[in-house]
N, C-alpha and C. Protein backbone atom coordinates (compact mmCIF):
# COMPACT_ATOMS: atom_id res chain seq x y z
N UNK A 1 0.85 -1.18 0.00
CA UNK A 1 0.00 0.00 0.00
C UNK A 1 0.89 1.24 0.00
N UNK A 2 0.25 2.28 -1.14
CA UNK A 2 1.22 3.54 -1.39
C UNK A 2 0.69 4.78 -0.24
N UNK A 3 0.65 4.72 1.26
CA UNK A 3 -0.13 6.07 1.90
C UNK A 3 0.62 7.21 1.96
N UNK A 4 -0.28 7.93 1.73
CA UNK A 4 -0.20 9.32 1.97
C UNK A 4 0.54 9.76 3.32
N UNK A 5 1.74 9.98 3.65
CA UNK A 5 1.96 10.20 4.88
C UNK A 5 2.60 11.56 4.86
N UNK A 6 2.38 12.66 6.05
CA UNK A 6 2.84 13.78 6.17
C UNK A 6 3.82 13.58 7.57
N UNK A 7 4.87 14.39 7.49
CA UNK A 7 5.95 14.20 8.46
C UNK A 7 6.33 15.95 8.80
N UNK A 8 7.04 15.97 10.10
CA UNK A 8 7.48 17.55 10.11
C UNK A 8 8.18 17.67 9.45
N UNK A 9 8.62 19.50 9.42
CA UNK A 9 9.72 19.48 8.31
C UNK A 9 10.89 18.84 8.95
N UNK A 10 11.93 18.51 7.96
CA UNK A 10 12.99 18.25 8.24
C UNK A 10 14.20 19.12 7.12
N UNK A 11 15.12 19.29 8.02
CA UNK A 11 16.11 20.40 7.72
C UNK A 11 17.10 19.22 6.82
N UNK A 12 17.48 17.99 6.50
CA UNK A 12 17.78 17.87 6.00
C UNK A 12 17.69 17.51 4.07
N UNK A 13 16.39 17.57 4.23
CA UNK A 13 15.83 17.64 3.01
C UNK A 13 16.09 18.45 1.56
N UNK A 14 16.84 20.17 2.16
CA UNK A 14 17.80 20.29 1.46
C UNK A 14 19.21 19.46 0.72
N UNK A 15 19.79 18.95 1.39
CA UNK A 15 20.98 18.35 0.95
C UNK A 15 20.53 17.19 0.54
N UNK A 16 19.68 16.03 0.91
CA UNK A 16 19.14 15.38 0.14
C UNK A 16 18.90 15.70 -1.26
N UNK A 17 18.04 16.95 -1.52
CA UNK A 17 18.04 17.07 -2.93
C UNK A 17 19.36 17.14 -3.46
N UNK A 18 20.51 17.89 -3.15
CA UNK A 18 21.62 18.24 -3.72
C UNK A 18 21.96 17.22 -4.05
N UNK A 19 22.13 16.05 -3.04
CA UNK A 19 22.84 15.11 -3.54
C UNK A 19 22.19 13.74 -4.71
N UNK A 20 20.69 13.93 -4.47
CA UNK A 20 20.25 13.85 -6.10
C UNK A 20 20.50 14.25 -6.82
N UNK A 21 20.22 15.56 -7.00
CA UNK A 21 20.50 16.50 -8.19
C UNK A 21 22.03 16.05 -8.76
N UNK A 22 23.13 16.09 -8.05
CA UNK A 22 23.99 15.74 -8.55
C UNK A 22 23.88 14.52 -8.73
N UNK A 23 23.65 13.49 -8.41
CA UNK A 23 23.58 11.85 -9.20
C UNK A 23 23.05 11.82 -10.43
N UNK A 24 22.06 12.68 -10.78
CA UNK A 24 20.91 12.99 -12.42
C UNK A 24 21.85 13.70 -12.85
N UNK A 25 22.53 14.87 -12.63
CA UNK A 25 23.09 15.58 -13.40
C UNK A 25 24.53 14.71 -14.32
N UNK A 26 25.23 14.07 -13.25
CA UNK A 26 25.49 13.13 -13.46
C UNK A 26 25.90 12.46 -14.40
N UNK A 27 24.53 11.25 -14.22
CA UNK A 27 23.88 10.62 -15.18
C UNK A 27 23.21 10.59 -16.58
N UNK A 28 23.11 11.97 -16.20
CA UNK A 28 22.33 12.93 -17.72
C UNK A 28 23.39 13.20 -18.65
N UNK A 29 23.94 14.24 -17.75
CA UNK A 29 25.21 15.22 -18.73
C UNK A 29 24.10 16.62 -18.89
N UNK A 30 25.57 17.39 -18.86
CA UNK A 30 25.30 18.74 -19.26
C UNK A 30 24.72 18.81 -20.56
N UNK A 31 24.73 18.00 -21.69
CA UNK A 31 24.23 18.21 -23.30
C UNK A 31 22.30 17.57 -22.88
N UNK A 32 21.89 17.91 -21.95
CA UNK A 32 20.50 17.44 -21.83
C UNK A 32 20.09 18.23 -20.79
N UNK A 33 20.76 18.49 -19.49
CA UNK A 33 19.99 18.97 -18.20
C UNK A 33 20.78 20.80 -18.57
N UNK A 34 19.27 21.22 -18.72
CA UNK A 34 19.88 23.03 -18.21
C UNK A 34 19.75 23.11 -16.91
N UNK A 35 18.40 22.66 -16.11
CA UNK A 35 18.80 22.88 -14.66
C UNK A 35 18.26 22.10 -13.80
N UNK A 36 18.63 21.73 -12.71
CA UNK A 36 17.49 21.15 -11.54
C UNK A 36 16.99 21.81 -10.63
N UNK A 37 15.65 21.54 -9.77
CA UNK A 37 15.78 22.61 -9.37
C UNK A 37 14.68 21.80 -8.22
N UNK A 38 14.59 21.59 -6.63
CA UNK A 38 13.65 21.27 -6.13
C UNK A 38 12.08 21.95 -5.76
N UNK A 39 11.26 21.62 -5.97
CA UNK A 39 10.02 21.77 -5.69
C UNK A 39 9.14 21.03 -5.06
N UNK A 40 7.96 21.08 -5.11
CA UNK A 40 6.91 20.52 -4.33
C UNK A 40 6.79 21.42 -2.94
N UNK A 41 6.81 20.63 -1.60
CA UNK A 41 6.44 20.82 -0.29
C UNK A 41 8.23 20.69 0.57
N UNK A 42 9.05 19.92 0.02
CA UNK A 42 10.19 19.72 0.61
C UNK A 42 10.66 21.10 0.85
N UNK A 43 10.85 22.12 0.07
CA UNK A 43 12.33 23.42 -0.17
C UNK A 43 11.73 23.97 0.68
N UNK A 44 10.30 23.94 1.21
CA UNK A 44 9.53 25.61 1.69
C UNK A 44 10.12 25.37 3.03
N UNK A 45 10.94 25.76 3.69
CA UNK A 45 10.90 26.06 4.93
C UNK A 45 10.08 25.75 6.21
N UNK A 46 10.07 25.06 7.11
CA UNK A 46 8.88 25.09 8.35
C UNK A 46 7.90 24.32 7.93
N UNK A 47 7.48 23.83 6.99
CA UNK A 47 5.87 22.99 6.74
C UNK A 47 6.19 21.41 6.32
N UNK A 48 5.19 21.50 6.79
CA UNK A 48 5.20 19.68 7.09
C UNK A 48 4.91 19.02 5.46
N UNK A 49 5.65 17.88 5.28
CA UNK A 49 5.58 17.41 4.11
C UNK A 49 5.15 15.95 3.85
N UNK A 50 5.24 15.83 2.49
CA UNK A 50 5.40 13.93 2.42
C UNK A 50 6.79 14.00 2.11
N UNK A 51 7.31 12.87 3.18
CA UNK A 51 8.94 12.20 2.67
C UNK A 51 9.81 12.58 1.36
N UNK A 52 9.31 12.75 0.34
CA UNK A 52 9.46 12.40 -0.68
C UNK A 52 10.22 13.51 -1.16
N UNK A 53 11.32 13.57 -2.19
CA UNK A 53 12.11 14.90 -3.04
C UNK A 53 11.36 14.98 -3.93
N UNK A 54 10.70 15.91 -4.52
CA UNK A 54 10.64 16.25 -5.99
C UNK A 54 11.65 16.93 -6.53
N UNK A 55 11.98 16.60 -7.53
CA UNK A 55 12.65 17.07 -8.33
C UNK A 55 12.32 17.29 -10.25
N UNK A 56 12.45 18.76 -10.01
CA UNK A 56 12.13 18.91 -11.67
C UNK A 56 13.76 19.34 -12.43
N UNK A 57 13.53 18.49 -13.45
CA UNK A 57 14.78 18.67 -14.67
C UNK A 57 13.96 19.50 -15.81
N UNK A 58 14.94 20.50 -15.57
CA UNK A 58 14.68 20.84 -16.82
C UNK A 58 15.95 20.53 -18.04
N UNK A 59 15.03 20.52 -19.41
CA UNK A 59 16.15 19.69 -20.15
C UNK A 59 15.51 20.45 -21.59
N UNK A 60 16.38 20.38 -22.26
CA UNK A 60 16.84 21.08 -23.66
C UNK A 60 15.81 20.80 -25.07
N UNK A 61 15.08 19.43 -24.53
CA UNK A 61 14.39 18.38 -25.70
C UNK A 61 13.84 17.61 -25.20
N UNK A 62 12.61 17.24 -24.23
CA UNK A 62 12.02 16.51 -24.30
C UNK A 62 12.12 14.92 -25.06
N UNK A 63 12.00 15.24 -25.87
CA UNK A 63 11.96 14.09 -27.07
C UNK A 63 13.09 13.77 -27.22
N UNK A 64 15.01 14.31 -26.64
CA UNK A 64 15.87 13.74 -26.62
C UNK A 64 16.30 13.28 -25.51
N UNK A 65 15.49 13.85 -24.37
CA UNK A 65 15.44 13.23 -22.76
C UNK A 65 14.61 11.60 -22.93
N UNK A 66 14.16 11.33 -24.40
CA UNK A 66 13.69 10.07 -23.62
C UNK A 66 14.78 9.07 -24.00
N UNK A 67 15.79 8.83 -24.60
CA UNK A 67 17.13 8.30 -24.27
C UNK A 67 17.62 8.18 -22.36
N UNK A 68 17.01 8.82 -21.94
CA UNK A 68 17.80 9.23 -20.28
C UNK A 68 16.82 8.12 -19.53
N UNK A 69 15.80 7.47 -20.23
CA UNK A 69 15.28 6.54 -19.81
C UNK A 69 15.76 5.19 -18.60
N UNK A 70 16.58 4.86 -19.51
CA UNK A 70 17.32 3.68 -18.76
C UNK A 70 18.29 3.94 -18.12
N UNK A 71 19.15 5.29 -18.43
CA UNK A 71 19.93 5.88 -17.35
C UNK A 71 19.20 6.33 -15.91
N UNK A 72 18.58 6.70 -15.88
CA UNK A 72 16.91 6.90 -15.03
C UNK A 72 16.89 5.42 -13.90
N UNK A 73 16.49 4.64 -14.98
CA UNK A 73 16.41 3.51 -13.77
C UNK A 73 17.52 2.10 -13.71
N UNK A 74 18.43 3.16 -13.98
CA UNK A 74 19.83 2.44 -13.34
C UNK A 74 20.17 2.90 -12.07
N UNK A 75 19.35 4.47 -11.71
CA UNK A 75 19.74 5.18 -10.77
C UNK A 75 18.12 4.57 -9.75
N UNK A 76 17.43 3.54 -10.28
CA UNK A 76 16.52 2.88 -9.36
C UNK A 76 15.15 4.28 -9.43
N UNK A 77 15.26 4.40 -10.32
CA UNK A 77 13.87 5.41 -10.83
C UNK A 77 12.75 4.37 -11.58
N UNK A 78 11.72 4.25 -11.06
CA UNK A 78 10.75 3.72 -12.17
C UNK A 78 9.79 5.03 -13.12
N UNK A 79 9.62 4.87 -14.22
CA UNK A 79 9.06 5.38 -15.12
C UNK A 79 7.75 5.26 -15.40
N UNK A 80 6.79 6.13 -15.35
CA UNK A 80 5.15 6.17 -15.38
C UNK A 80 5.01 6.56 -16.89
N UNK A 81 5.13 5.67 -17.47
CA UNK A 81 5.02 5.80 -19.02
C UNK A 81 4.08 6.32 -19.54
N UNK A 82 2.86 5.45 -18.75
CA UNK A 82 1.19 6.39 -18.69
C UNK A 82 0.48 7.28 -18.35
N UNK A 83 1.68 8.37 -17.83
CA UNK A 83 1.18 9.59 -17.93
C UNK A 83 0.71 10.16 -18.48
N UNK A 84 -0.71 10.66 -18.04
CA UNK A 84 -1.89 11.48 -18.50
C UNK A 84 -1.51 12.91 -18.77
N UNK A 85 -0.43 13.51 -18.12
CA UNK A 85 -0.44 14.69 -18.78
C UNK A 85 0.78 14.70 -19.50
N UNK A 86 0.54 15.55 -20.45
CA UNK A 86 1.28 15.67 -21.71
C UNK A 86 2.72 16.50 -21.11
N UNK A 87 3.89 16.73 -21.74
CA UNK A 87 5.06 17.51 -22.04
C UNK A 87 5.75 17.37 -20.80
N UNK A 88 6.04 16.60 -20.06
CA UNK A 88 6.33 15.61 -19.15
C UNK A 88 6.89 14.08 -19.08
N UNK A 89 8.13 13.77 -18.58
CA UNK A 89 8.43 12.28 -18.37
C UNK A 89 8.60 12.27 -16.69
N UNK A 90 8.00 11.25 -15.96
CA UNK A 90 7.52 11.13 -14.50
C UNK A 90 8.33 10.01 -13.90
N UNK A 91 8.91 9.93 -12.90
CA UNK A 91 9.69 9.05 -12.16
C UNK A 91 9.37 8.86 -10.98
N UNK A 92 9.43 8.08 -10.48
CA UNK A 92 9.34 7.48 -9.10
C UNK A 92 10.77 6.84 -8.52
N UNK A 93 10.74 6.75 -7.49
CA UNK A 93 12.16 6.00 -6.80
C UNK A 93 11.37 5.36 -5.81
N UNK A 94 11.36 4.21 -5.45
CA UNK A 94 11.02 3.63 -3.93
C UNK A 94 9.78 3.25 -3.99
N UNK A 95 9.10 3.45 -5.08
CA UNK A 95 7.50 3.54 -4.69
C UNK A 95 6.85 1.70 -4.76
N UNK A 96 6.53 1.40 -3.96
CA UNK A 96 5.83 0.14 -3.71
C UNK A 96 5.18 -0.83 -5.03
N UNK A 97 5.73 -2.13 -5.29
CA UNK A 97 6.22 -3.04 -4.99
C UNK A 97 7.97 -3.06 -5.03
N UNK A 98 8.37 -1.66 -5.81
CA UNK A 98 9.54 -1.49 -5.90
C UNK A 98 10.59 -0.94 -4.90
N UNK A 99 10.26 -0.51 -3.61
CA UNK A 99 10.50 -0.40 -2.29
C UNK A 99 9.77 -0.09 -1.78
N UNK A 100 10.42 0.36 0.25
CA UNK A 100 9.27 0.58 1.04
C UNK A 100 8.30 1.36 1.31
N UNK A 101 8.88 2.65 0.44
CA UNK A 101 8.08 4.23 0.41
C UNK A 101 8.56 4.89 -0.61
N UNK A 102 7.80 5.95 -1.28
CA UNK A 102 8.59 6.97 -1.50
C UNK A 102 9.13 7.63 -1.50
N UNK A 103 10.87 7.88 -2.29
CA UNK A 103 11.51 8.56 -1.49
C UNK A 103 11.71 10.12 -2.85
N UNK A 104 11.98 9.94 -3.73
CA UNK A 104 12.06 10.75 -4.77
C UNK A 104 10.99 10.82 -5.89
N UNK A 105 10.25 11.80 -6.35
CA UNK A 105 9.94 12.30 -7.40
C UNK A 105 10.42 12.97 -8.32
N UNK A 106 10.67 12.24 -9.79
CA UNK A 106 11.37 12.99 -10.98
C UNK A 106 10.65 13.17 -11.76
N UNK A 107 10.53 15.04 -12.35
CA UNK A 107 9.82 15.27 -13.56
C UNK A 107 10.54 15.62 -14.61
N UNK A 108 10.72 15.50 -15.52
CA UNK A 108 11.08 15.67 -16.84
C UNK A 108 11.03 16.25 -17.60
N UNK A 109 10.98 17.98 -17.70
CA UNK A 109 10.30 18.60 -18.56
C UNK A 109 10.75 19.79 -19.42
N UNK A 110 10.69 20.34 -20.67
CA UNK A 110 11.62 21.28 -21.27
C UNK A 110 11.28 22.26 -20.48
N UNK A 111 12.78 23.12 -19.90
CA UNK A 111 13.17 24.26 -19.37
C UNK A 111 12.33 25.46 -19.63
N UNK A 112 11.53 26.08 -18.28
CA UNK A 112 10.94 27.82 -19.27
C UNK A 112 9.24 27.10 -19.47
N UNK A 113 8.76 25.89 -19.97
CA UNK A 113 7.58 25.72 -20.04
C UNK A 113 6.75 25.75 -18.96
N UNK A 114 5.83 25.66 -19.42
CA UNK A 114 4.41 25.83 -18.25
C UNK A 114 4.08 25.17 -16.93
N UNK A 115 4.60 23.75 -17.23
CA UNK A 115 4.60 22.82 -16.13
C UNK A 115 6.03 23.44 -15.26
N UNK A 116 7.07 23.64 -15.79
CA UNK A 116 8.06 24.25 -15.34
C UNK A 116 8.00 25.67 -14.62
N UNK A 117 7.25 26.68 -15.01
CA UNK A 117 7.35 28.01 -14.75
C UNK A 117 6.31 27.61 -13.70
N UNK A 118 4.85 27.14 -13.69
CA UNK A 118 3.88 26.92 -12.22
C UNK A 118 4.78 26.52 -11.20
N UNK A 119 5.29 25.34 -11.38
CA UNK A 119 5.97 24.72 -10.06
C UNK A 119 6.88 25.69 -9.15
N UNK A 120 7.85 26.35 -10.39
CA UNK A 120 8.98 27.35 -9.56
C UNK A 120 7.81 28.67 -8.72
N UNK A 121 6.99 29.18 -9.71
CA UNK A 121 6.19 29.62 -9.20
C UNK A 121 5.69 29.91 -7.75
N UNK A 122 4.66 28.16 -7.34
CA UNK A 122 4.09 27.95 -6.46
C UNK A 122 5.19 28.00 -5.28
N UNK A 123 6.05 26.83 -5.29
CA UNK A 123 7.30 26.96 -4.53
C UNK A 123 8.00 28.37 -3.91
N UNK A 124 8.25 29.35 -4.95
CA UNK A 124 8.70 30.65 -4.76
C UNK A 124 7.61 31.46 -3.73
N UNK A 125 6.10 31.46 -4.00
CA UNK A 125 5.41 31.99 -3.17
C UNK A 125 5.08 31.49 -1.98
N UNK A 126 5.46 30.21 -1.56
CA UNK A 126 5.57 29.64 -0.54
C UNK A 126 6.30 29.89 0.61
N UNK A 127 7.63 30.14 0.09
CA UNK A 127 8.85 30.50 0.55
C UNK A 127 8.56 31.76 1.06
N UNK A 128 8.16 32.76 0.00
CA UNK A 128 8.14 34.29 0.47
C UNK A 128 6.85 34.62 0.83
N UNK A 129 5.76 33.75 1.51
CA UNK A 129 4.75 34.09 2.58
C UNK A 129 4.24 33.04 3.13
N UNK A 130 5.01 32.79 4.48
CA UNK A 130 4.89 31.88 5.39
C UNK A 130 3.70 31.54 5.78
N UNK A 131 2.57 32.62 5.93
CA UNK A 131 1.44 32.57 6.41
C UNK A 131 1.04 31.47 5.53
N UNK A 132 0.61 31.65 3.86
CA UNK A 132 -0.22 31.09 2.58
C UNK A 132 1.03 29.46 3.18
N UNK A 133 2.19 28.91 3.31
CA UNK A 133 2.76 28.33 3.55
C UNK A 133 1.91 26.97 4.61
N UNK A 134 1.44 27.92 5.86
CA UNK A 134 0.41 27.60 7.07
C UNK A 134 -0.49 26.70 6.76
N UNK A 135 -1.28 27.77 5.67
CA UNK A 135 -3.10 27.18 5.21
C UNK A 135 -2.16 26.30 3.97
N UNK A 136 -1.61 25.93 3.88
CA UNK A 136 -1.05 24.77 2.56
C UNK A 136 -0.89 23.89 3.37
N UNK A 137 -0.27 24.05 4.70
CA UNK A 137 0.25 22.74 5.32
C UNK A 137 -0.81 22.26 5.56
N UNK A 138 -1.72 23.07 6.50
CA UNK A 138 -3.07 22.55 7.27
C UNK A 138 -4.17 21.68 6.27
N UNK A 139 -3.71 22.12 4.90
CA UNK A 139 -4.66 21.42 3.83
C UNK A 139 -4.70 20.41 3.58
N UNK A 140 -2.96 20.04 3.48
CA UNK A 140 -2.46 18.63 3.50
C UNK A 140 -2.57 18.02 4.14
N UNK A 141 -2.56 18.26 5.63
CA UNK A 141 -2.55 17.80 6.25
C UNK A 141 -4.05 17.03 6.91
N UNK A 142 -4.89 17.83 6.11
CA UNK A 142 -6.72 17.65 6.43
C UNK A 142 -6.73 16.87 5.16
N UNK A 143 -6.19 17.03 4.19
CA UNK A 143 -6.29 15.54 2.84
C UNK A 143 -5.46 13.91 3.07
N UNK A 144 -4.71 14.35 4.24
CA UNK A 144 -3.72 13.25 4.17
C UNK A 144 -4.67 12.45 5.28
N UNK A 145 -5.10 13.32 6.26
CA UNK A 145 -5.99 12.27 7.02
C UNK A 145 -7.33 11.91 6.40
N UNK A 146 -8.04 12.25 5.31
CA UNK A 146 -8.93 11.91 4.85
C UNK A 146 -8.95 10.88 4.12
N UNK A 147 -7.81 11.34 2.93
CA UNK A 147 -7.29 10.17 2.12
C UNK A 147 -6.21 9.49 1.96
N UNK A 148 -5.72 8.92 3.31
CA UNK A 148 -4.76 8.57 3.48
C UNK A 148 -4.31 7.04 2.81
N UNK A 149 -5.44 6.75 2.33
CA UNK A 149 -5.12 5.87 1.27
C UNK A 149 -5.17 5.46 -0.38
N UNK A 150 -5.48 6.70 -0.65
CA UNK A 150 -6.23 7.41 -1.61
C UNK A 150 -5.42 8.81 -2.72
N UNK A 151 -3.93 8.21 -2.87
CA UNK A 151 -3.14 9.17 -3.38
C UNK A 151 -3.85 10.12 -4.24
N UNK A 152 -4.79 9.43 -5.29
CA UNK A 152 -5.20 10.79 -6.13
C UNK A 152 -6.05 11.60 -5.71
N UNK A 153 -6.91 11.65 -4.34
CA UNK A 153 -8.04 12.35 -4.29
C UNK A 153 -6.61 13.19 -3.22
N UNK A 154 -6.23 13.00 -2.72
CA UNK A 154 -4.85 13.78 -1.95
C UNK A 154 -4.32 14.95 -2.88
N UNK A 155 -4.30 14.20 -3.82
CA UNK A 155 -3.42 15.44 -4.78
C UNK A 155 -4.59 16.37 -5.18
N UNK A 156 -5.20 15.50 -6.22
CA UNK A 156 -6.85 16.55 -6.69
C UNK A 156 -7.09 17.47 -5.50
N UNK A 157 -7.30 17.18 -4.45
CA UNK A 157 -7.46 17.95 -3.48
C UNK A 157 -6.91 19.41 -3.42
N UNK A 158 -5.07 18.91 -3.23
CA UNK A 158 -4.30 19.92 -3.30
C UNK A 158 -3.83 20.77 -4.88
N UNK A 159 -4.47 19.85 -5.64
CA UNK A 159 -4.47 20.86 -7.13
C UNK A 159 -5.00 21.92 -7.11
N UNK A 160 -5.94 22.02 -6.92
CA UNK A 160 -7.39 22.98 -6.59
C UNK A 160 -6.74 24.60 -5.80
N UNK A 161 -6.09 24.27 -5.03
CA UNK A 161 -5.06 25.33 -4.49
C UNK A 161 -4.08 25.86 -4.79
N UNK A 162 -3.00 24.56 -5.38
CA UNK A 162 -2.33 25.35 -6.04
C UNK A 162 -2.47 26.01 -7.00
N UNK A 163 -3.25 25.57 -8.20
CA UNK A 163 -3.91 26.58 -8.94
C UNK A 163 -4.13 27.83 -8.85
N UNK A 164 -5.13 28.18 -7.92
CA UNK A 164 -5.57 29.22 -7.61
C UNK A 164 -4.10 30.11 -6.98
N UNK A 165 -3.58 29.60 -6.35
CA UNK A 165 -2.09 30.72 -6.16
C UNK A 165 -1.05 30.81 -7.43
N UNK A 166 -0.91 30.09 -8.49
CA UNK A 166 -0.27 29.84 -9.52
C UNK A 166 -1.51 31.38 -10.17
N UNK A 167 -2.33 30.93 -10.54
CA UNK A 167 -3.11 31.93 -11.56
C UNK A 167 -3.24 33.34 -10.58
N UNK A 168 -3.24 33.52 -9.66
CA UNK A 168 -2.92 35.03 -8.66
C UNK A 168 -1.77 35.46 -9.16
N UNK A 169 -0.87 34.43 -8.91
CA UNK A 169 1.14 35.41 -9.09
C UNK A 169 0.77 35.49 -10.44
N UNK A 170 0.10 34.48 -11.72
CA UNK A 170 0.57 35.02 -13.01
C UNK A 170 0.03 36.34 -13.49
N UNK A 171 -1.46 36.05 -13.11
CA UNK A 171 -2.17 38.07 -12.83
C UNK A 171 -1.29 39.07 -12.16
N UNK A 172 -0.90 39.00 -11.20
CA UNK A 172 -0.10 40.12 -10.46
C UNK A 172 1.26 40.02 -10.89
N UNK A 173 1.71 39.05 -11.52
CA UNK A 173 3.39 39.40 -12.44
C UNK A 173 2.75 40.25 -13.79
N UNK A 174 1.67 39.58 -14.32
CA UNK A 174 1.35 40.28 -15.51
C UNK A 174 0.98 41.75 -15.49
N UNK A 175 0.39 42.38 -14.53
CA UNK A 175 0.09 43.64 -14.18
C UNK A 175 1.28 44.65 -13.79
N UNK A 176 2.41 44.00 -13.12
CA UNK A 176 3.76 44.21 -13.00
C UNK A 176 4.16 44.71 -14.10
N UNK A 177 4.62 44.22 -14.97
CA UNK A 177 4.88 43.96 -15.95
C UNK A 177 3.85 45.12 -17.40
């Protein structure tokens, strides 16, 4: 069983990513990865998370990142081939029958695009208002006990939100601007 589990923060979760990031970078090469960069719930400071690293690559070609396939899960990444959303390649590390939990999330996606620019996004406004940080944790934390067995209604849940702060910063950068 894959549950939903939320944990406090933990301060080492930074260097964890680093020292992914460098194993992919790695593994990749500079002629594919422009950057890595962590996201999700791990980077924000103070809020409680799931275990897990995300990590987004950004990369040069899509369509020449899927060569990085089997380099991918030499590094013990499994690949969600059936991913539903488009301009994206999705990884897992650890995730059940293939170990005991999840420990890493890898996304795959050309540098500067949409799936790319939301994530840094959401992450960035997280960071720089602790409060909105609060009501994110408390959300998760009210989805994780609901659907604690129930990964997608967990996320759907928390889509719904991030959204709505993703489409705020892109209005108020655009008015900036």
């Amino acid at each position: 069983m894959d549950e939903v589990i939320i944990v406090e923060y933990d301060p080492h979760w930074p260097t964890l990513f680093e020292a992914e990031a460098a194993r992919i970078q790695k593994a990749l090469g500079n002629d594919q990865v422009v950057i890595i960069e962590h996201i999700g719930s791990t980077p924000v400071p103070e809020i409680a998370a799931k275990p897990i690293i995300d990590l987004i690559v950004g990369v040069y070609s899509l369509q020449k990142a899927q060569r990085a396939i089997p380099l991918l899960e030499g590094l013990g990444y499994i690949y969600w081939r059936e991913d539903p959303r488009p301009g994206r390649m999705f990884f897992v590390q650890g995730m059940p029958p293939y170990g005991l939990q999840r420990t890493h999330h890898l996304h795959i996606v050309e540098a500067g695009g949409e799936f790319w620019e939301e994530r840094l996004l959401f992450r960035n406004y997280l960071r720089a208002h602790p409060y909105e940080a609060q009501r994110y944790q408390a959300l998760k934390l009210d989805l994780a006990r609901r659907f604690r067995t129930d990964r997608e209604a967990y996320t759907d849940g928390k889509s719904k939100y991030v959204q709505v702060i993703v489409d705020q910063e892109i209005r108020r950068q655009t008015l900036q601007n």
